[in-house]
Protein backbone atom coordinates (compact mmCIF):
# COMPACT_ATOMS: atom_id res chain seq x y z
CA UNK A 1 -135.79 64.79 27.13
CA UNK A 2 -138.25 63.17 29.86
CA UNK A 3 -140.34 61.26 28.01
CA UNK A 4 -143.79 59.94 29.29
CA UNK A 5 -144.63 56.26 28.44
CA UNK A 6 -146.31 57.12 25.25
CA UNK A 7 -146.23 60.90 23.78
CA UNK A 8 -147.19 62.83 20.47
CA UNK A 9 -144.54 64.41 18.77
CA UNK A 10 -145.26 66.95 16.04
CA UNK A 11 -142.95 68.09 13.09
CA UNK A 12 -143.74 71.11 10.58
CA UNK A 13 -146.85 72.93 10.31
CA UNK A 14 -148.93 74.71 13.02
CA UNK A 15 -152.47 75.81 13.68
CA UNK A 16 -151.07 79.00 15.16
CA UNK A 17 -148.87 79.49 11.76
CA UNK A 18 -152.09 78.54 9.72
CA UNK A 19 -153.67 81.35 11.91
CA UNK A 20 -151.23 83.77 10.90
CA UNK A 21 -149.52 83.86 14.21
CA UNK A 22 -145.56 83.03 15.01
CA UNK A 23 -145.13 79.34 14.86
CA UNK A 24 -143.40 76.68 17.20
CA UNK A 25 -140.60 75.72 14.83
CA UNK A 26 -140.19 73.10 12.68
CA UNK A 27 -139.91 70.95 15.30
CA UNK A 28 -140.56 68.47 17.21
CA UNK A 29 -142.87 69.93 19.69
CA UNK A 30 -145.35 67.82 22.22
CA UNK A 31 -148.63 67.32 21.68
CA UNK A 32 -150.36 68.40 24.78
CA UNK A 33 -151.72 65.50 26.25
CA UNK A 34 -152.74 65.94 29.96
CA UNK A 35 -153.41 63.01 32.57
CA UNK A 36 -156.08 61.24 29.84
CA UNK A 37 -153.04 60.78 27.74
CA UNK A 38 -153.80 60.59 23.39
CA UNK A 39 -154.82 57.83 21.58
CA UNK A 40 -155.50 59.30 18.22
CA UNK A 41 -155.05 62.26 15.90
CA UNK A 42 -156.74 63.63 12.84
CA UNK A 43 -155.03 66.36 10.95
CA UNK A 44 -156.10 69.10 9.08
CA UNK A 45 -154.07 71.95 7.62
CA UNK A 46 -155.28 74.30 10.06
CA UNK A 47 -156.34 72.13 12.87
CA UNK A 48 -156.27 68.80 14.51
CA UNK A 49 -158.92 66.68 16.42
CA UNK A 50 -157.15 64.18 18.80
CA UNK A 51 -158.91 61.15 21.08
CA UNK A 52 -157.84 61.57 24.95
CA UNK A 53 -159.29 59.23 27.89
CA UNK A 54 -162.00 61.63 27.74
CA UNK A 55 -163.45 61.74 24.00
CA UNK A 56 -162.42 63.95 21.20
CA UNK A 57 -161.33 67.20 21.30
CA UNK A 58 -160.30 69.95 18.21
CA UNK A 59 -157.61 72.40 18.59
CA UNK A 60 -156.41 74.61 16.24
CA UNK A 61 -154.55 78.63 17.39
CA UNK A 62 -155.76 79.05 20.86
CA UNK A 63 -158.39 76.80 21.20
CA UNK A 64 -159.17 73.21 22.76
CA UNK A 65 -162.60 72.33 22.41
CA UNK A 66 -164.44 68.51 23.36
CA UNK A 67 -166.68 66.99 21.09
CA UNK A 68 -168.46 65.30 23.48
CA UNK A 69 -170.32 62.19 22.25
CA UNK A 70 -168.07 61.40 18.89
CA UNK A 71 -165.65 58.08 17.98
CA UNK A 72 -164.23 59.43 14.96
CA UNK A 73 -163.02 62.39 12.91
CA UNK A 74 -162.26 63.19 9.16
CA UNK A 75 -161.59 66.74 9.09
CA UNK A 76 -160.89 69.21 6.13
CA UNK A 77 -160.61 72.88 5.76
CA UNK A 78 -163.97 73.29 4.88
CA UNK A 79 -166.08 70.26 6.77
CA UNK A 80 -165.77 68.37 9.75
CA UNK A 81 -167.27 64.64 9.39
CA UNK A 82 -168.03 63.09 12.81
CA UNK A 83 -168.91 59.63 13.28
CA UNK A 84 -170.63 58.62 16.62
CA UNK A 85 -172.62 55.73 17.62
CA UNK A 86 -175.82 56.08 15.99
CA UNK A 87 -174.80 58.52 13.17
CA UNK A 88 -172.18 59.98 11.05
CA UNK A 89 -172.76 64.25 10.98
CA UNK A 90 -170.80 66.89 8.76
CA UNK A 91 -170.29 70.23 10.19
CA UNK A 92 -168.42 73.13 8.37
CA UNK A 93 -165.61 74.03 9.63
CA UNK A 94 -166.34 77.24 11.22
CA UNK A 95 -169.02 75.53 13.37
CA UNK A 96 -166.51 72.89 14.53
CA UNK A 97 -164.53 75.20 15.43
CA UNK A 98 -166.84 77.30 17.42
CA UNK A 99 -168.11 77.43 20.44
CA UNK A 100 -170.12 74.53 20.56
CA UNK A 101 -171.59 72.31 17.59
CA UNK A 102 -175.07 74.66 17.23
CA UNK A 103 -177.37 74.46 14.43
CA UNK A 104 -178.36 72.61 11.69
CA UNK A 105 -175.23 70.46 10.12
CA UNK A 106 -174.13 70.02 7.12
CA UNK A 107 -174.76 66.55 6.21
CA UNK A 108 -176.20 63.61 8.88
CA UNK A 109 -176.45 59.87 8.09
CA UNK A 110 -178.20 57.28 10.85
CA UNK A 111 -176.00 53.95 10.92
CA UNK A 112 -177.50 50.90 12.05
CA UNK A 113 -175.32 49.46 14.81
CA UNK A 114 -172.39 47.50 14.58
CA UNK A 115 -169.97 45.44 16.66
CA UNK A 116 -166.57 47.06 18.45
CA UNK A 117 -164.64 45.96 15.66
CA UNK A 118 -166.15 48.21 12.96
CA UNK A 119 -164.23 49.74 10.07
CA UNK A 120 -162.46 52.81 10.87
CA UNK A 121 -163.73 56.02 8.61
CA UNK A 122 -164.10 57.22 5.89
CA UNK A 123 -165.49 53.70 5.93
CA UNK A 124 -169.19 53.16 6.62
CA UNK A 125 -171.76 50.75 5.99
CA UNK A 126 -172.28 50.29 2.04
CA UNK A 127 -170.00 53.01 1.60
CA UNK A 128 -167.49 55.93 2.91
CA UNK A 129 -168.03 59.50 4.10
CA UNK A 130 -165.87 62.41 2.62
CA UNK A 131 -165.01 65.75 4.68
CA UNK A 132 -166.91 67.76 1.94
CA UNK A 133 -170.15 67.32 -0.61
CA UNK A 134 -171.40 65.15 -1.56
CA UNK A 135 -170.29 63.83 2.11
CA UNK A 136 -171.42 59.79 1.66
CA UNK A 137 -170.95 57.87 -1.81
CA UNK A 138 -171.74 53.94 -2.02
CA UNK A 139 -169.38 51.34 -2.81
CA UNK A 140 -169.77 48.81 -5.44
CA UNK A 141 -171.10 45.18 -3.25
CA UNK A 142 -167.70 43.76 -5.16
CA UNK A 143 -165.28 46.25 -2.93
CA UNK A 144 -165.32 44.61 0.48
CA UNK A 145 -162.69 47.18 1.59
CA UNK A 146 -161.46 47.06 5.09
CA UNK A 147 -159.50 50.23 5.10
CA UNK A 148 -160.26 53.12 2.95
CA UNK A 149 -158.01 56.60 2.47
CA UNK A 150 -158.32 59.79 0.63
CA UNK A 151 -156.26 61.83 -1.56
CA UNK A 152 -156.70 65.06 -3.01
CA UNK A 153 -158.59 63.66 -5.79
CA UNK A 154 -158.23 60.10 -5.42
CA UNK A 155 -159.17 57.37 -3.41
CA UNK A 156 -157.65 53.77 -2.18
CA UNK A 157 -159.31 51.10 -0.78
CA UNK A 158 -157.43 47.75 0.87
CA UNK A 159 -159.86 45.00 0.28
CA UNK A 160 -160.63 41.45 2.76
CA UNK A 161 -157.41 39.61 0.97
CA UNK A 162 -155.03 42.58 0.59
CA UNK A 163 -155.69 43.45 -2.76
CA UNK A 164 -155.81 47.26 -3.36
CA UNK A 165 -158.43 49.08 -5.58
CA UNK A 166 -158.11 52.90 -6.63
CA UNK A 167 -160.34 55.47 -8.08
CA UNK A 168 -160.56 58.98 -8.88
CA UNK A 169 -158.46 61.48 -10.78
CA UNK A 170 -155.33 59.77 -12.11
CA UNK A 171 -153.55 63.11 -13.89
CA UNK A 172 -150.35 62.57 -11.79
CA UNK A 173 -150.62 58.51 -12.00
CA UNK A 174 -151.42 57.97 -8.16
CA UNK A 175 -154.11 55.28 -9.39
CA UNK A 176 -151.73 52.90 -10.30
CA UNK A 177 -152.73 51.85 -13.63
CA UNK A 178 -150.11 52.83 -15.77
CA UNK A 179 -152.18 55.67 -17.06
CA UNK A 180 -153.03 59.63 -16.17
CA UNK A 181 -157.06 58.95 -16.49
CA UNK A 182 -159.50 59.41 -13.89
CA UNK A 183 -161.53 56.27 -12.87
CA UNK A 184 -165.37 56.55 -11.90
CA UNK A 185 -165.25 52.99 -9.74
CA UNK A 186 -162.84 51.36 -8.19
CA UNK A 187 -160.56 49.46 -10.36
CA UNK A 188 -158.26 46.70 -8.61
CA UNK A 189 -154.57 47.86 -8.94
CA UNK A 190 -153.38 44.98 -11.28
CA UNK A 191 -149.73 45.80 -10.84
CA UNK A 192 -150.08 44.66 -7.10
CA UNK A 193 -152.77 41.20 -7.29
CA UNK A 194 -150.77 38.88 -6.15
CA UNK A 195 -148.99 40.41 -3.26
CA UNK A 196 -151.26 40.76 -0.37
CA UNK A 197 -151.13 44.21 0.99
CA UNK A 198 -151.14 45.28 4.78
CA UNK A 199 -152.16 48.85 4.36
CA UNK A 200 -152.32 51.85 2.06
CA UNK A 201 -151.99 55.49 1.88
CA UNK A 202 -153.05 58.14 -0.12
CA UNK A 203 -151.36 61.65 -0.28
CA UNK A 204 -152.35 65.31 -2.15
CA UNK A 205 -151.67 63.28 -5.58
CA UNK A 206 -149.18 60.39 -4.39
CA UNK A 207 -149.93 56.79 -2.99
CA UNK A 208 -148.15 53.72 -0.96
CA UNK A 209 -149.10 50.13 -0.04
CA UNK A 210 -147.02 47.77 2.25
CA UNK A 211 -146.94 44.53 1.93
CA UNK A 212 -147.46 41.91 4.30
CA UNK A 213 -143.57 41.10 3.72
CA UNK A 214 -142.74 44.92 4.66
CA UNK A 215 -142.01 46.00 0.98
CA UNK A 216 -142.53 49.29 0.38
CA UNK A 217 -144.59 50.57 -3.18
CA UNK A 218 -145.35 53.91 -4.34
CA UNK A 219 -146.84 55.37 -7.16
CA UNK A 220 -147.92 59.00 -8.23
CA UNK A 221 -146.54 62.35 -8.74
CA UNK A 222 -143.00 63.14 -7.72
CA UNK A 223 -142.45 66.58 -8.25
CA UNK A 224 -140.97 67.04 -4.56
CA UNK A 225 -139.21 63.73 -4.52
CA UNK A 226 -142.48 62.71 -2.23
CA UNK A 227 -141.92 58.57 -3.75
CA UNK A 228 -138.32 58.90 -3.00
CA UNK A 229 -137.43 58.30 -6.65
CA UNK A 230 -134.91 61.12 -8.75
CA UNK A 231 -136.47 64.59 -8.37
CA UNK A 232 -135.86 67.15 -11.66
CA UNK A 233 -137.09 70.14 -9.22
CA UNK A 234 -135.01 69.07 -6.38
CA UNK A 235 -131.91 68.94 -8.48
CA UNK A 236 -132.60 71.89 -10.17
CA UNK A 237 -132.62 73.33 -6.42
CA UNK A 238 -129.38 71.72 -5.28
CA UNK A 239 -127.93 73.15 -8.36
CA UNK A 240 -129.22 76.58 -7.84
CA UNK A 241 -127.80 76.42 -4.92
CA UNK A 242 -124.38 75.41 -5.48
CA UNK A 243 -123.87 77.68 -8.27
CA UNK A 244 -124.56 80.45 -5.50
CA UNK A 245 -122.42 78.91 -3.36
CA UNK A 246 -119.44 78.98 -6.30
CA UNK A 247 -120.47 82.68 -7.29
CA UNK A 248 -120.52 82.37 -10.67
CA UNK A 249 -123.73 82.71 -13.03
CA UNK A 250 -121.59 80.36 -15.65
CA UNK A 251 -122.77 77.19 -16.51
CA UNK A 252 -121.32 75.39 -13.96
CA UNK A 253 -120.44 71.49 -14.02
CA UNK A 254 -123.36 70.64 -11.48
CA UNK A 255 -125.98 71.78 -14.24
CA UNK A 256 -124.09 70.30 -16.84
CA UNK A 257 -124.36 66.96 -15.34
CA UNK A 258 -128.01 67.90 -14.42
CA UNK A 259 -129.03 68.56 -17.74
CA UNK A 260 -126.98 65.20 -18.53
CA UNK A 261 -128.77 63.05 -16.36
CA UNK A 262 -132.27 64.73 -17.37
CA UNK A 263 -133.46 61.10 -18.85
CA UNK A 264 -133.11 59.86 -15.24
CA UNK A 265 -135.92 61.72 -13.21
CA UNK A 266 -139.22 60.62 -12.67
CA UNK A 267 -141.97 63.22 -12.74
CA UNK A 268 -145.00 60.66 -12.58
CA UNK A 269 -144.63 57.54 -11.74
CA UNK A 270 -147.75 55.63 -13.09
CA UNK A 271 -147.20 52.08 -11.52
CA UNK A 272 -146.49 51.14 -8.20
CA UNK A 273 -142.42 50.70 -7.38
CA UNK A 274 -141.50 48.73 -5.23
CA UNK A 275 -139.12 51.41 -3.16
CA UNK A 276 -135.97 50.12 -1.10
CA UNK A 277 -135.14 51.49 2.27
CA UNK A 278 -131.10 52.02 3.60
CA UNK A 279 -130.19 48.54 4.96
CA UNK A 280 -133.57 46.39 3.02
CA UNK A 281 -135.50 47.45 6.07
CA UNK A 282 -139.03 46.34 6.34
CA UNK A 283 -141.91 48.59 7.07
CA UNK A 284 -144.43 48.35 9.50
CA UNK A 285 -146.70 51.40 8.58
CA UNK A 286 -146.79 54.43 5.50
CA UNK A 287 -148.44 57.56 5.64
CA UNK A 288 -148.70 60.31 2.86
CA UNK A 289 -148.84 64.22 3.54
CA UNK A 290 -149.77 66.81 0.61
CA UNK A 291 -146.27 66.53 -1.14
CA UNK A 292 -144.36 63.97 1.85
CA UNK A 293 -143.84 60.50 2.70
CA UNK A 294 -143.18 58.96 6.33
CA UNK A 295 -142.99 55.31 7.15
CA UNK A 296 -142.35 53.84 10.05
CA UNK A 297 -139.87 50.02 10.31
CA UNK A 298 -140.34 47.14 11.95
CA UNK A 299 -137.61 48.47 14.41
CA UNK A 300 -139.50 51.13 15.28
CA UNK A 301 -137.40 54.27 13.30
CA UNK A 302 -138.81 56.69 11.08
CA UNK A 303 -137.50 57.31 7.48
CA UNK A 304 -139.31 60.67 5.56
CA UNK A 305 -139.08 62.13 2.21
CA UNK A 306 -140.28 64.38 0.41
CA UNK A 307 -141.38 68.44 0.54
CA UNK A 308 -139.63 69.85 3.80
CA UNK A 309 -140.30 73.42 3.77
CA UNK A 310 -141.94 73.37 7.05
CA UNK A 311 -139.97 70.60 8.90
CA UNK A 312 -142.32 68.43 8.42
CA UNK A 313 -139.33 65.77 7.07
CA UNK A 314 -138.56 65.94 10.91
CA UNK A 315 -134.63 66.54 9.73
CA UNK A 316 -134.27 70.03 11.48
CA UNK A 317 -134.23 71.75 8.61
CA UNK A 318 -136.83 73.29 5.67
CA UNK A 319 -134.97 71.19 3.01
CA UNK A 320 -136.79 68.90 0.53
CA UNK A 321 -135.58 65.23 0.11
CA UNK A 322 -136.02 62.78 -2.98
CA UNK A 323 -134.11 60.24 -0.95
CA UNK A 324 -135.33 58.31 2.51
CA UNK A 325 -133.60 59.42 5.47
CA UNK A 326 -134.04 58.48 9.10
CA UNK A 327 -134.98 60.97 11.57
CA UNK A 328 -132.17 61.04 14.14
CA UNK A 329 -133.24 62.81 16.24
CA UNK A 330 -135.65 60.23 17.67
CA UNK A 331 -132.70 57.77 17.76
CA UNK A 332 -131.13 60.34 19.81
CA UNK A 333 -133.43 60.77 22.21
CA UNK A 334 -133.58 56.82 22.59
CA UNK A 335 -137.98 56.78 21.22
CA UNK A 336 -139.01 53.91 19.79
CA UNK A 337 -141.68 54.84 16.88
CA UNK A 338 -144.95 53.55 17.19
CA UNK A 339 -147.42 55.21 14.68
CA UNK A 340 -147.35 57.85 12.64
CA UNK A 341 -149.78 60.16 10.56
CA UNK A 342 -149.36 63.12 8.09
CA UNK A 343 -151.31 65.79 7.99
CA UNK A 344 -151.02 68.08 4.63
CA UNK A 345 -147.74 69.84 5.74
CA UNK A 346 -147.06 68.25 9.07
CA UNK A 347 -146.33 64.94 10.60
CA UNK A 348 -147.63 63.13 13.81
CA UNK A 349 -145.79 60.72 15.45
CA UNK A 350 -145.95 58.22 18.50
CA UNK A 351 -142.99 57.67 20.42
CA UNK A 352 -142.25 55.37 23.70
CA UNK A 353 -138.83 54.78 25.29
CA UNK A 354 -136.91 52.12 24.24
């Protein structure tokens, strides 16, 4: 594969599947990126705004439209949130995705201005945006978050010494607290003070930190083996599937031992666990889809986990995972991994030649 200095490649998912339409694959296809080249993307299930030398532009099934005049995106499926110099504006989705941003929008909020280095969003000044109502909510003066990310129905902040604070609805333990309650406020993850975090990420009901060490914790719901950690459903599923494969509909000795080892899943996983990768490799970067988990090492290879019924593992397959695996196929085509970012079912990443 000729590879361009710096490309966008895109596992699982596609706006033109979302659209009803015949899909790519699983994957990997190119982001188109033209002479301007990509910077940045922002994924939504159905679309995706990306940053080229020439501003930000959304594309979803047969479209590519500039948003001429915007920074920053946080899209969802039913709001836009745009974040330019002198405001931060909502727009519902079907205006975004229209033929030009007409109208009255959803939400507006003036910022007062701020130096080059300001916080990416959701954050913004006293507080963070959301892609739907109520759109802004404050921060207590206390949180002095420098990255914020969302969840489903949760929220994780990674505060000025590393410390991370979570709030929101706990029912599948991706708070952190050793409990399935929601939180109102942000509430410092005790289980991590102490070991100064490098950034966070927050899936559909799942969440990761890494360390400044390159450890590795996640916390949350497992159901599709999304913190790496024993999967019941995924068993069941291998099972399943070998009992086809034997032709028998007897208890057979793989759902004997399945029903022995029962004790051993993890269905919620309430604190964070600290998660080791093949060979005690350190991560550089973690980012969460709805049900999947992709982090990128120090050495620049990507290890996923998690639900793969799109391809969105990367694996070439539409198999789920409860174990990390590294996606050969980039170590195959000799790409060195430089970011990467999860949409709901689908995973960015950005690759350079070794």
């Amino acid at each position: 594969m000729a590879v361009p200095a710096c490309l966008w490649l895109v596992f699982g998912f596609s706006p033109e599947e979302a659209a009803g339409e015949p899909g790519p694959g699983p994957g990997p296809w190119r982001l188109e990126a033209g002479p301007e080249g990509i910077s940045r993307v922002w994924p939504a299930w159905s679309y995706v705004v990306v940053e080229t030398g020439a501003g930000l532009e959304v594309r979803s099934a047969g479209l590519r439209r500039p948003l001429p005049g915007w920074a920053e995106a946080l899209p969802s499926e039913t709001h836009l949130v745009l974040r330019g110099a002198a405001a931060a504006v909502a727009w519902r989705r079907e205006a975004a995705l229209g033929a030009a941003l007409q109208g009255e929008p959803a939400w507006s909020r003036p910022l007062p201005p701020e130096p080059p280095w300001r916080r990416p969003l959701p954050l913004l000044p006293g507080g963070f945006a959301t892609p739907r109502p109520p759109f802004f909510t404050a921060l207590p003066a206390g949180v002095r978050a420098r990255r914020l990310v969302l969840g489903t129905e949760h929220a994780l902040a990674l505060g000025a010494a590393g410390e991370v604070f979570s709030w929101g609805g706990g029912r599948h333990g991706q708070l952190g607290h050793g409990q399935l309650e929601a939180e109102l406020q942000p509430r410092l993850v005790e289980a991590l003070a102490g070991v100064p975090m490098r950034a966070v990420a927050a899936g559909g009901w799942h969440s990761a930190s890494v360390s400044e060490a390159g450890d590795l914790y996640m916390w949350g719901w497992n159901e599709s083996g999304q913190l790496a950690l024993p999967s019941k459903a995924l068993a069941e599923e291998r099972a399943r599937d070998e009992d086809k494969g034997a032709g028998s509909t007897k208890l057979m000795p793989c759902q004997e031992q399945l029903a022995a080892q029962d004790a051993a899943f993890i269905s919620i996983q309430a604190f964070p666990a600290l998660l080791d990768l093949p060979q005690d490799l350190e991560v550089s970067m973690v980012s969460c889809g709805s049900r999947h988990t992709a982090v990128v090492t120090r050495g620049g290879e990507l290890y996923t986990w998690g639900w793969g019924k799109y391809g969105q593992l990367g694996h070439g397959n539409n198999t789920s995972c409860d174990q990390a695996h590294r996606v050969e196929h980039l170590v195959a085509e000799g790409l060195r991994v430089e970011e990467v970012v999860c949409g709901p079912w689908t995973t960015y990443v950005r690759v350079r030649e070794h």
